[in-house]
PDB file of N, CA and C in Angstrom:
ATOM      1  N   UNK A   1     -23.794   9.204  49.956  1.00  0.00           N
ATOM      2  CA  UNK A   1     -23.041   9.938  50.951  1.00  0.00           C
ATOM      3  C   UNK A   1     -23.376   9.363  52.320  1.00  0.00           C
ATOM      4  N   UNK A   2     -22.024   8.988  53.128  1.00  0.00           N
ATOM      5  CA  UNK A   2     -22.252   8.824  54.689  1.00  0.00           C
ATOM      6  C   UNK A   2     -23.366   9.486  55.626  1.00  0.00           C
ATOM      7  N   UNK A   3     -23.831   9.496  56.224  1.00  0.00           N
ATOM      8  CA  UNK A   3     -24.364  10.120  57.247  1.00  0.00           C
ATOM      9  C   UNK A   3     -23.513  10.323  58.529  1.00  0.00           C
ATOM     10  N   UNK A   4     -22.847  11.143  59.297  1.00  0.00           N
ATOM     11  CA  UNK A   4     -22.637  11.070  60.178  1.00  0.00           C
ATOM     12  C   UNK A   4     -23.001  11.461  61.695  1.00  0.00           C
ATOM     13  N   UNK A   5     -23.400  10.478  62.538  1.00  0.00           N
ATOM     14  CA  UNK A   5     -23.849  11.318  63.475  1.00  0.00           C
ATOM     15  C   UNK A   5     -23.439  12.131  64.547  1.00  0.00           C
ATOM     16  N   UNK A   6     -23.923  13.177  65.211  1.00  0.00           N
ATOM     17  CA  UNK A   6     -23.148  14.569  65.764  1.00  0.00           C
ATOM     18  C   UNK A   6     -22.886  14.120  67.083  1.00  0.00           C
ATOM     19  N   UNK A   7     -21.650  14.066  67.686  1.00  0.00           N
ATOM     20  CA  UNK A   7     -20.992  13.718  68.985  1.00  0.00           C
ATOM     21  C   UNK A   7     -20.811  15.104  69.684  1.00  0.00           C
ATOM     22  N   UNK A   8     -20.774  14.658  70.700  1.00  0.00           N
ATOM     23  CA  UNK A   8     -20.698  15.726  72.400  1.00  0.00           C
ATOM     24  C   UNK A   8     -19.392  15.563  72.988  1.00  0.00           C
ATOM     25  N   UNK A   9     -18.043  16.124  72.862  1.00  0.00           N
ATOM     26  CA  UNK A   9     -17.327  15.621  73.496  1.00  0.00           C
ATOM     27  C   UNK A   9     -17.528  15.560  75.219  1.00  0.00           C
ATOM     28  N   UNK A  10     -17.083  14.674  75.660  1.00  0.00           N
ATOM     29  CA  UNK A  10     -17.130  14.680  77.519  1.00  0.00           C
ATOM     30  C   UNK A  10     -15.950  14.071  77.876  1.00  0.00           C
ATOM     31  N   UNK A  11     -15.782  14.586  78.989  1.00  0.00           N
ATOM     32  CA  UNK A  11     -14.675  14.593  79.966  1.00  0.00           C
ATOM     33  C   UNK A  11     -14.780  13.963  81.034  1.00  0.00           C
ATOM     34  N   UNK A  12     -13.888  12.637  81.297  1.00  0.00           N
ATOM     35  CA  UNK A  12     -13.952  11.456  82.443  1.00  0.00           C
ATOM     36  C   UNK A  12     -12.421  11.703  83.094  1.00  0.00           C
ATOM     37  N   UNK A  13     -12.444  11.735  84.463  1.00  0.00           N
ATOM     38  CA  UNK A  13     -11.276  11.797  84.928  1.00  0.00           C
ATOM     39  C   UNK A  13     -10.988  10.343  85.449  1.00  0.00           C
ATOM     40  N   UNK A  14      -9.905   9.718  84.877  1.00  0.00           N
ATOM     41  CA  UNK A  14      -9.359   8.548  85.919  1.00  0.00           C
ATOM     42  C   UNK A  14      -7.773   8.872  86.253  1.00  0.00           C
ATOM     43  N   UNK A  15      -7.573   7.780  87.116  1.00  0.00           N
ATOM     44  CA  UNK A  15      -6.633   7.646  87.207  1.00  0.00           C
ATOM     45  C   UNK A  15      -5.492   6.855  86.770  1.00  0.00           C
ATOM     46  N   UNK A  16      -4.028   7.384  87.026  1.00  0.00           N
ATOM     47  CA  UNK A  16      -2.949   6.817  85.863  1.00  0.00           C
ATOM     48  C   UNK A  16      -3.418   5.199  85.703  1.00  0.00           C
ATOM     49  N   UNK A  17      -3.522   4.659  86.920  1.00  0.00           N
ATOM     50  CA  UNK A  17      -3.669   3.165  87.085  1.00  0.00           C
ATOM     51  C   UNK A  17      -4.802   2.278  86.514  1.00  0.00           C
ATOM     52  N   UNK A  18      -6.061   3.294  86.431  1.00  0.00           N
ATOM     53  CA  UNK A  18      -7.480   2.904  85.644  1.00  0.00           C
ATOM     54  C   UNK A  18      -7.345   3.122  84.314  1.00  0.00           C
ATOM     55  N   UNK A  19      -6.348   4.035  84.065  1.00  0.00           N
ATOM     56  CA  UNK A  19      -6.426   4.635  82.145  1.00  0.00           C
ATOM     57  C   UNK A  19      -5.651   3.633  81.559  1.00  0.00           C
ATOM     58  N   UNK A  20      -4.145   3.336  82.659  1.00  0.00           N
ATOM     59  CA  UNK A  20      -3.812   2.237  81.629  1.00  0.00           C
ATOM     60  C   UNK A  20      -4.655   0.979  81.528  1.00  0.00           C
ATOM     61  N   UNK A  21      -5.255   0.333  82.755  1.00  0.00           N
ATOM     62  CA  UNK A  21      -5.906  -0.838  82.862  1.00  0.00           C
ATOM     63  C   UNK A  21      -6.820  -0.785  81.802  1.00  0.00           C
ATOM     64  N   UNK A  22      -7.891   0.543  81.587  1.00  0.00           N
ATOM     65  CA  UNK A  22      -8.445   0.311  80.162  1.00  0.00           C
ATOM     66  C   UNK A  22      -8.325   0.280  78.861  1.00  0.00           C
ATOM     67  N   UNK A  23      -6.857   1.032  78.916  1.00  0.00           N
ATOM     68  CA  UNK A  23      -6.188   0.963  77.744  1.00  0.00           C
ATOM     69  C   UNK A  23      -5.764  -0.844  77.575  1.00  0.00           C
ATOM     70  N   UNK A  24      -5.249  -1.313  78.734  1.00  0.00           N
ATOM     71  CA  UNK A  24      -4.653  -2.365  78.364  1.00  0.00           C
ATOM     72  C   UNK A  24      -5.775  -3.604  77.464  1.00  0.00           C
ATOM     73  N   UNK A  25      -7.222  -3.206  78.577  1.00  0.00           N
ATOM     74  CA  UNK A  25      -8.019  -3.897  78.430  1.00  0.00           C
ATOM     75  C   UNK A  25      -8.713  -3.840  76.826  1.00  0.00           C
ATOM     76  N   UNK A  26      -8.607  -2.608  76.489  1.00  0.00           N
ATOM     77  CA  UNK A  26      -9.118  -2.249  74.926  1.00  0.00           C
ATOM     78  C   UNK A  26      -8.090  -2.568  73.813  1.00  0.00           C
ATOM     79  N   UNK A  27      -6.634  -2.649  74.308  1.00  0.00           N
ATOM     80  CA  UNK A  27      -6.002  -2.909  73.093  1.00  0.00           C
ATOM     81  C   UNK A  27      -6.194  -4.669  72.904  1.00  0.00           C
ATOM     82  N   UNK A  28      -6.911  -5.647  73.958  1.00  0.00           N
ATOM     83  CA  UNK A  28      -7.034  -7.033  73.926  1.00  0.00           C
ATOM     84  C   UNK A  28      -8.039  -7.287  73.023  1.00  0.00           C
ATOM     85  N   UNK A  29      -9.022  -6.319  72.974  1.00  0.00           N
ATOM     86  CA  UNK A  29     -10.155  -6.411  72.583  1.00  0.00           C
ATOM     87  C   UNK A  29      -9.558  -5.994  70.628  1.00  0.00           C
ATOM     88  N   UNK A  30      -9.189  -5.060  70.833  1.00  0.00           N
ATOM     89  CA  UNK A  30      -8.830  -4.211  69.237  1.00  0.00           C
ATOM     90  C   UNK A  30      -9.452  -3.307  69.313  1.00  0.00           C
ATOM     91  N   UNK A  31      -9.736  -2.601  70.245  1.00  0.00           N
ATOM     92  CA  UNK A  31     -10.489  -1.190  70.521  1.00  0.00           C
ATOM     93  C   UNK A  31      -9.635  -0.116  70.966  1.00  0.00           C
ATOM     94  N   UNK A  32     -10.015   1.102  70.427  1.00  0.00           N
ATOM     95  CA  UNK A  32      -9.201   2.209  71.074  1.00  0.00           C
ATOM     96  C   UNK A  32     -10.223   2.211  72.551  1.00  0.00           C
ATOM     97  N   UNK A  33      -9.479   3.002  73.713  1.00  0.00           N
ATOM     98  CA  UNK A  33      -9.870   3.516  74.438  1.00  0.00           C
ATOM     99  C   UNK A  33     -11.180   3.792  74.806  1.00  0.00           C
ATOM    100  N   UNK A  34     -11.308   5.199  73.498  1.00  0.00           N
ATOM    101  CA  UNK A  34     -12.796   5.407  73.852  1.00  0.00           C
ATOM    102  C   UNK A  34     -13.732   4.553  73.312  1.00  0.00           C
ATOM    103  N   UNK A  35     -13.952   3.402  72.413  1.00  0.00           N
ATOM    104  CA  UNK A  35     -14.774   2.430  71.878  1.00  0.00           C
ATOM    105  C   UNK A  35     -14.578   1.752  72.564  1.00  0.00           C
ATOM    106  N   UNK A  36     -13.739   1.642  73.758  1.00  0.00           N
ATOM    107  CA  UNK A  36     -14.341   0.129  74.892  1.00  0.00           C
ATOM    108  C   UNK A  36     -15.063   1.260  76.039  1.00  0.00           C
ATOM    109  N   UNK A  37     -14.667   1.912  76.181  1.00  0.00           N
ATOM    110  CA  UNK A  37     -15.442   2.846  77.042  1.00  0.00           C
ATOM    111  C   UNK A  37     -17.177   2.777  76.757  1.00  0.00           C
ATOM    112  N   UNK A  38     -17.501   3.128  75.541  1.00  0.00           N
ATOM    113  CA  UNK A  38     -18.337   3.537  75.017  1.00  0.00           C
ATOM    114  C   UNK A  38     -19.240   1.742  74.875  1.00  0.00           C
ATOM    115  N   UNK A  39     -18.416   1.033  74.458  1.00  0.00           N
ATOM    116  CA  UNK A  39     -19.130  -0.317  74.518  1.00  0.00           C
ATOM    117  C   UNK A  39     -19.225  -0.668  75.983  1.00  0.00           C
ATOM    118  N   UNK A  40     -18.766  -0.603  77.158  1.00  0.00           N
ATOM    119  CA  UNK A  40     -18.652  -1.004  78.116  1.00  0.00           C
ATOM    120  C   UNK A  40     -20.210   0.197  78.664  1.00  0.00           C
ATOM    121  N   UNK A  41     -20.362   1.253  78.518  1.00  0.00           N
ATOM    122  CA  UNK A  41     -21.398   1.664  78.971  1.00  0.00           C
ATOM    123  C   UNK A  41     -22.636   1.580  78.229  1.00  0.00           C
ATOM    124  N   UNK A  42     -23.067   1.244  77.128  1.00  0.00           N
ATOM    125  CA  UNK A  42     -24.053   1.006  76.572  1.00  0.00           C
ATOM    126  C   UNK A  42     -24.085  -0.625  76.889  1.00  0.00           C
ATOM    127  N   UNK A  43     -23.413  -1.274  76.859  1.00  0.00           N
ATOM    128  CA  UNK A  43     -23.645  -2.487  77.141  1.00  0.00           C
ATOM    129  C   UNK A  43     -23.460  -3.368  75.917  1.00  0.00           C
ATOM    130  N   UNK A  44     -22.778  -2.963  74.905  1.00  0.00           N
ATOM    131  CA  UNK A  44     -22.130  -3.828  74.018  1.00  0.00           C
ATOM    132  C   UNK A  44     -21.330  -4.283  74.666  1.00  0.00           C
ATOM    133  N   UNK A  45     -21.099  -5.471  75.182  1.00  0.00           N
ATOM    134  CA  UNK A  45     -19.723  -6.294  76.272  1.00  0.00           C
ATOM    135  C   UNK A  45     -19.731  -7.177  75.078  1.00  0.00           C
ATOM    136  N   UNK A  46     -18.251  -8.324  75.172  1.00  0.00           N
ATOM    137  CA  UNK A  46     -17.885  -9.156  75.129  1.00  0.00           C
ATOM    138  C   UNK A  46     -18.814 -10.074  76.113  1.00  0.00           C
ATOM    139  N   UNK A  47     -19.147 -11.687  75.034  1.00  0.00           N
ATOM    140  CA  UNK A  47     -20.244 -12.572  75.628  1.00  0.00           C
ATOM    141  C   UNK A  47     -18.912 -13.282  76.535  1.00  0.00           C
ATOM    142  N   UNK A  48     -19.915 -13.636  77.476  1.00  0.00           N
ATOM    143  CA  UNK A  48     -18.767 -14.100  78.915  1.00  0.00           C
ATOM    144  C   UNK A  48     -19.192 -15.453  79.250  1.00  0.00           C
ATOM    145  N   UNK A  49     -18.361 -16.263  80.142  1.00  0.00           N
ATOM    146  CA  UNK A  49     -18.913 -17.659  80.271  1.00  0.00           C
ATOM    147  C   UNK A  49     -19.184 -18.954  79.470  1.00  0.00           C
ATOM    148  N   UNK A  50     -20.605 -19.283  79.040  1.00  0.00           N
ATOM    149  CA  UNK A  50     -21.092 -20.302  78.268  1.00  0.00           C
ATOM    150  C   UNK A  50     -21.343 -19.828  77.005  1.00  0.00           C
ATOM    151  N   UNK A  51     -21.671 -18.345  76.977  1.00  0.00           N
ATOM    152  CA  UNK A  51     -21.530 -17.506  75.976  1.00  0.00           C
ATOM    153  C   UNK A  51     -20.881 -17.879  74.754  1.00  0.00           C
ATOM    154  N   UNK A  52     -19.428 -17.214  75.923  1.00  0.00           N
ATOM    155  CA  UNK A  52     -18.487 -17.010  75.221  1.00  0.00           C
ATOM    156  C   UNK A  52     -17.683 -18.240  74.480  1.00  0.00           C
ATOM    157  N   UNK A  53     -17.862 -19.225  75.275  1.00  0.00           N
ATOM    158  CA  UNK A  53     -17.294 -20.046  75.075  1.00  0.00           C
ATOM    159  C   UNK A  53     -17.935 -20.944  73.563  1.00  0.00           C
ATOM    160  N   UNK A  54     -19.550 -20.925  73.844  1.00  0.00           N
ATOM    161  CA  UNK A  54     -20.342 -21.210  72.386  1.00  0.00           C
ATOM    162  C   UNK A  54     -19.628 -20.034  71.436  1.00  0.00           C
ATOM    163  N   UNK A  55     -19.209 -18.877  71.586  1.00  0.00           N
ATOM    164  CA  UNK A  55     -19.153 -17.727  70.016  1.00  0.00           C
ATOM    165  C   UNK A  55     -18.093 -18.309  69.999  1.00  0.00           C
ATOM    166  N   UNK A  56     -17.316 -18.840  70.936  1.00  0.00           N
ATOM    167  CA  UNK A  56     -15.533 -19.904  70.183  1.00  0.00           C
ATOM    168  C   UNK A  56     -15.500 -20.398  69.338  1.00  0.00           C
ATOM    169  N   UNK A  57     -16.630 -21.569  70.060  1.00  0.00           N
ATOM    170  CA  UNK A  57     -16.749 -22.700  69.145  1.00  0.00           C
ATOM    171  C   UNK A  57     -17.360 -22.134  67.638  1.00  0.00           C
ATOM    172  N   UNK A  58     -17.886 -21.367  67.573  1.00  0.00           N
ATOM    173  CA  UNK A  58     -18.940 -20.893  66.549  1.00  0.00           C
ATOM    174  C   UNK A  58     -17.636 -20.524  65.156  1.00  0.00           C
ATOM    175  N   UNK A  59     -17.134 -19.676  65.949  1.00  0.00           N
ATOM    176  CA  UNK A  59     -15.574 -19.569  64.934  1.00  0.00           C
ATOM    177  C   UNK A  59     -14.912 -20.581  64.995  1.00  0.00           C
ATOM    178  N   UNK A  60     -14.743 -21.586  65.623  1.00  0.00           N
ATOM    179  CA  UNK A  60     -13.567 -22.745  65.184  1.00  0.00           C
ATOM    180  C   UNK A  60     -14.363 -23.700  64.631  1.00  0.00           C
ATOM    181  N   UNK A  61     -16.026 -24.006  64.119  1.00  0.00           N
ATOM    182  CA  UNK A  61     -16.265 -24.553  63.202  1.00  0.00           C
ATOM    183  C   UNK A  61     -16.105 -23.915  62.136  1.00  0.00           C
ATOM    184  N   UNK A  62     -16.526 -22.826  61.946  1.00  0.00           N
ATOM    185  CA  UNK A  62     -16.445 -21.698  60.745  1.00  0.00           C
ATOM    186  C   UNK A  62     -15.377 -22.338  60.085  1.00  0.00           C
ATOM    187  N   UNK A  63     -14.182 -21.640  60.941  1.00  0.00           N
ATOM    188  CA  UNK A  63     -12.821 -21.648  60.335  1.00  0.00           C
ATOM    189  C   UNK A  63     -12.504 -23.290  59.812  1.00  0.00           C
ATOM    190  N   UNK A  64     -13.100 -24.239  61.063  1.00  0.00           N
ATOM    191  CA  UNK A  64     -13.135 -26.357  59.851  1.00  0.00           C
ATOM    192  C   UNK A  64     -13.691 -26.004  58.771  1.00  0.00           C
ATOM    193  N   UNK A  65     -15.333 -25.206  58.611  1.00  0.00           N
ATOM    194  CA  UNK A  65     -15.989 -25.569  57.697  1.00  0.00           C
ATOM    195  C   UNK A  65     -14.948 -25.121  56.176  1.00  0.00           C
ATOM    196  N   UNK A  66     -14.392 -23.991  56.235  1.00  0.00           N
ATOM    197  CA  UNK A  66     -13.340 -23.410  55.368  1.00  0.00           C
ATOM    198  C   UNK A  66     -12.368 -24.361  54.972  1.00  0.00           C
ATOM    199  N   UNK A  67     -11.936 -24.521  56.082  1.00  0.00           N
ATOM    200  CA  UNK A  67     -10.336 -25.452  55.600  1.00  0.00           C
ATOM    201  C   UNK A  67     -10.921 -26.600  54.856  1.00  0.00           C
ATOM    202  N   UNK A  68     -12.107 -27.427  54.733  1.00  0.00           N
ATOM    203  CA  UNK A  68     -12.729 -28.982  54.998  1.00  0.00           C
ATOM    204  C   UNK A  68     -13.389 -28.285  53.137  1.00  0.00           C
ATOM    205  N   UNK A  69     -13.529 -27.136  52.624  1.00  0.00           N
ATOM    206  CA  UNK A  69     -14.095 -26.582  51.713  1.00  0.00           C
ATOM    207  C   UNK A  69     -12.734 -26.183  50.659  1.00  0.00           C
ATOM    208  N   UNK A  70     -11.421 -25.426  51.375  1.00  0.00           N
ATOM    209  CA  UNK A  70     -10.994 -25.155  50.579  1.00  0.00           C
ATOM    210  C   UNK A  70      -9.701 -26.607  50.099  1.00  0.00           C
ATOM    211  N   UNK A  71     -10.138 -27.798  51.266  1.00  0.00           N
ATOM    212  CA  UNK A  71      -8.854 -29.158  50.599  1.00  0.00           C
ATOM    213  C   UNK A  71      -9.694 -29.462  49.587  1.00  0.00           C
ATOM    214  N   UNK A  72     -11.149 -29.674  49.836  1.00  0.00           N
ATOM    215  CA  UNK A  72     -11.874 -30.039  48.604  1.00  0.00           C
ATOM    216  C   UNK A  72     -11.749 -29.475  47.383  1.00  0.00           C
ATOM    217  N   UNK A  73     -11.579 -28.197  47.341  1.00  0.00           N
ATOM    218  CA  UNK A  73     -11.562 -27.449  46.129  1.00  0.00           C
ATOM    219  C   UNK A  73     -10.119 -27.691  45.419  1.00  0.00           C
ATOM    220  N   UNK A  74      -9.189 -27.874  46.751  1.00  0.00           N
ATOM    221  CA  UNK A  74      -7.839 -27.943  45.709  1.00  0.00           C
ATOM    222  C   UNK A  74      -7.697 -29.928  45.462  1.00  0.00           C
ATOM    223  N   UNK A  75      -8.206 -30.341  46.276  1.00  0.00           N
ATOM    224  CA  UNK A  75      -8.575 -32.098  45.326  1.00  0.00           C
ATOM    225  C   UNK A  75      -8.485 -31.740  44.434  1.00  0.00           C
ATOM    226  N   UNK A  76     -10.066 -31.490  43.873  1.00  0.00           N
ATOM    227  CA  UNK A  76     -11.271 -31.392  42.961  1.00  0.00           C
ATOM    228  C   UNK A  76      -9.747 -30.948  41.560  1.00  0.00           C
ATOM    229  N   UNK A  77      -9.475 -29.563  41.729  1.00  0.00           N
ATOM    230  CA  UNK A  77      -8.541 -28.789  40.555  1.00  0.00           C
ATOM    231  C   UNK A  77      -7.375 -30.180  40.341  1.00  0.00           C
ATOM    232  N   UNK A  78      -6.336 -30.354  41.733  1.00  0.00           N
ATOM    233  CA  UNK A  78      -5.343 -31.604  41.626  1.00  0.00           C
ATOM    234  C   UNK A  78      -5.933 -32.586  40.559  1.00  0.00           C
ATOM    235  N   UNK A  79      -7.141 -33.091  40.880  1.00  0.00           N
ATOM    236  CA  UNK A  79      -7.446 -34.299  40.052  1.00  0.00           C
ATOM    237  C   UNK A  79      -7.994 -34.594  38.703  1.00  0.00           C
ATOM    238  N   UNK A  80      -8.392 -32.902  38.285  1.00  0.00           N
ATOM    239  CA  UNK A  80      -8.342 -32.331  36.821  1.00  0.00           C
ATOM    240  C   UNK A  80      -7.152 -32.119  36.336  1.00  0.00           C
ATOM    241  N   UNK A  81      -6.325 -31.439  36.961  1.00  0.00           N
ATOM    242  CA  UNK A  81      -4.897 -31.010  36.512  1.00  0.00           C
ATOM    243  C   UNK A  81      -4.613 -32.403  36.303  1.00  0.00           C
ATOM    244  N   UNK A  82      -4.251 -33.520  37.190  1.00  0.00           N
ATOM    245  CA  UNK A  82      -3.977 -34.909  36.810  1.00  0.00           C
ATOM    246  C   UNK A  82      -4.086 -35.582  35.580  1.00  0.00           C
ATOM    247  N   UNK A  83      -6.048 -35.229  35.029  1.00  0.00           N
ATOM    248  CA  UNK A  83      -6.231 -35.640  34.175  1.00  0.00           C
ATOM    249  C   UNK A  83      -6.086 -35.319  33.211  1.00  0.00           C
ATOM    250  N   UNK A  84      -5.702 -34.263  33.146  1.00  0.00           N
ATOM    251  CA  UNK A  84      -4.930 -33.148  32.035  1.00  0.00           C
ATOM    252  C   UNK A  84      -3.483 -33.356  31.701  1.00  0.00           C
ATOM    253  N   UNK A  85      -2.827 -33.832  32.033  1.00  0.00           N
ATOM    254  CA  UNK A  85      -1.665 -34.051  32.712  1.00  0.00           C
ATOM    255  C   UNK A  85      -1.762 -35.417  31.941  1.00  0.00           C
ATOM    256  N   UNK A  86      -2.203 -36.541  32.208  1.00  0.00           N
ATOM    257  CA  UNK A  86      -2.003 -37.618  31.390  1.00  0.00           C
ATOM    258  C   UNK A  86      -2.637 -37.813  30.195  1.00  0.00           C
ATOM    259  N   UNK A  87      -3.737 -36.982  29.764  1.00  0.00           N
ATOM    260  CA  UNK A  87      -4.334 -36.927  28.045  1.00  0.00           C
ATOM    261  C   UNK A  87      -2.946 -36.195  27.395  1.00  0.00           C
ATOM    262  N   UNK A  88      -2.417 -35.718  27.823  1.00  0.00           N
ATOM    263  CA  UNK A  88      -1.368 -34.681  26.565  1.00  0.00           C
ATOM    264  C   UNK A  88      -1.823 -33.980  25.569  1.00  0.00           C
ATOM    265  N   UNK A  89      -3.481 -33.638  25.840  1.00  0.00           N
ATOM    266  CA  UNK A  89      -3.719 -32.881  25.789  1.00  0.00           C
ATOM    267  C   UNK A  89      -3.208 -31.584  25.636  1.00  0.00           C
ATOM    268  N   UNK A  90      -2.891 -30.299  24.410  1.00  0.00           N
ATOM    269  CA  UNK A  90      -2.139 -28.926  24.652  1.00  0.00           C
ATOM    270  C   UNK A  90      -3.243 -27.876  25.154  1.00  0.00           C
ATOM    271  N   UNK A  91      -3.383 -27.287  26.287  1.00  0.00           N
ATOM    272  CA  UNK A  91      -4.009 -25.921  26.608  1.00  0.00           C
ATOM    273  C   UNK A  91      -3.693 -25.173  25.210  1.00  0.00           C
ATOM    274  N   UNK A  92      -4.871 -24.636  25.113  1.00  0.00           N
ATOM    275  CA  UNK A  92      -4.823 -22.885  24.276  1.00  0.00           C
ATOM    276  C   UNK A  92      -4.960 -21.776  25.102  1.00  0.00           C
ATOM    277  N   UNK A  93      -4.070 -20.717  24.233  1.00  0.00           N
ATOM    278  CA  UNK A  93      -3.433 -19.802  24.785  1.00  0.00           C
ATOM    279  C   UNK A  93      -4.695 -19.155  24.851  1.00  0.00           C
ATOM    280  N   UNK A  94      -5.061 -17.972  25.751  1.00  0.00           N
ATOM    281  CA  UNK A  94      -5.870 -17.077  25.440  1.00  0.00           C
ATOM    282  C   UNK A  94      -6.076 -16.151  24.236  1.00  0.00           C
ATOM    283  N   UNK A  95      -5.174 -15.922  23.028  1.00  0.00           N
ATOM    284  CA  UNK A  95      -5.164 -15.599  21.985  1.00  0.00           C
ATOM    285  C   UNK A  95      -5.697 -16.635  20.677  1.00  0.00           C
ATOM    286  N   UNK A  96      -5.294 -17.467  20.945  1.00  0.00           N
ATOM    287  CA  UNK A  96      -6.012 -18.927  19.969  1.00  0.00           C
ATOM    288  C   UNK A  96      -7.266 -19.219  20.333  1.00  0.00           C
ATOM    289  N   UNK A  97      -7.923 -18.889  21.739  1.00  0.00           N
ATOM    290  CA  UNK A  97      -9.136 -19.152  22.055  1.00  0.00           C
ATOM    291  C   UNK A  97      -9.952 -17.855  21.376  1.00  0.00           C
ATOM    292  N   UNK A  98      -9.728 -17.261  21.050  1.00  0.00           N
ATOM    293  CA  UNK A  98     -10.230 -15.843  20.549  1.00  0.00           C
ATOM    294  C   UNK A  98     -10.253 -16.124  19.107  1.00  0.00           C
ATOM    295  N   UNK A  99      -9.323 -16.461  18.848  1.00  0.00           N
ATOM    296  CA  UNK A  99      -9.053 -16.802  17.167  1.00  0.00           C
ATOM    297  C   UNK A  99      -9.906 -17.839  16.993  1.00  0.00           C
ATOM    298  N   UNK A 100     -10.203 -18.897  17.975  1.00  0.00           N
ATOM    299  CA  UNK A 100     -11.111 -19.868  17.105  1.00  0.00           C
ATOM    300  C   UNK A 100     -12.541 -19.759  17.461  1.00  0.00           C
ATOM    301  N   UNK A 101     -12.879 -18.542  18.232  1.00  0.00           N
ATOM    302  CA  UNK A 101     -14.259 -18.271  18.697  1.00  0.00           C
ATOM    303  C   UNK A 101     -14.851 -17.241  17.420  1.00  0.00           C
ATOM    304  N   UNK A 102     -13.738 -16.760  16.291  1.00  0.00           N
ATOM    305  CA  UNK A 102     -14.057 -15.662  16.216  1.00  0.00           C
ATOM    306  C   UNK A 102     -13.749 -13.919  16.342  1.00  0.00           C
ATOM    307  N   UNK A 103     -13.326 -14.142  17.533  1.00  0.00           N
ATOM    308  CA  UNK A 103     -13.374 -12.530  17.831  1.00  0.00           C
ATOM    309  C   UNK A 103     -12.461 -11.669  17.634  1.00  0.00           C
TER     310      UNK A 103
END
């Protein structure tokens, strides 16, 4: 079972021009309202600068290391299927594999 912990509601007055600006600013982020609020005063921010610019890069190797992982993987299958492909070799069905295991 979750734990949840017990909240206080509170009451911030801004104005029309500040509510949308943080709204605007939280829907950039993917945050409602009050979770950029709430990150913005504890000090969970978005990394800024040299930071930010390293957590970029950090995801756009990620995302090479993936792509550079998943051409390999579909080689790797291509060049089995290939070789499968010129033995003429027949696949068994999943029912014949059962039948000749036994089961």
């Amino acid at each position: 079972m979750a734990t949840t912990k017990k909240t206080t509601p509170t009451s911030i007055r801004f104005t029309a021009a500040e509510r949308r600006k943080i709204a605007a600013a939280a829907r950039r982020r993917g945050l409602t309202p009050s979770a950029f609020i709430k990150k913005a005063a504890l000090g969970q921010t978005e990394p800024t600068g040299d930071d930010a610019r390293l957590a970029r890069l950090e995801a756009l190797v990620e995302a090479a290391r993936e792509a550079v992982e998943d051409e390999v993987d579909y080689r790797t299958v291509a060049a089995a299927w290939a070789r499968h492909v010129e033995s003429g070799e027949r696949l068994l069905s999943g029912e014949e594999v059962w039948r000749e295991l036994g089961v």
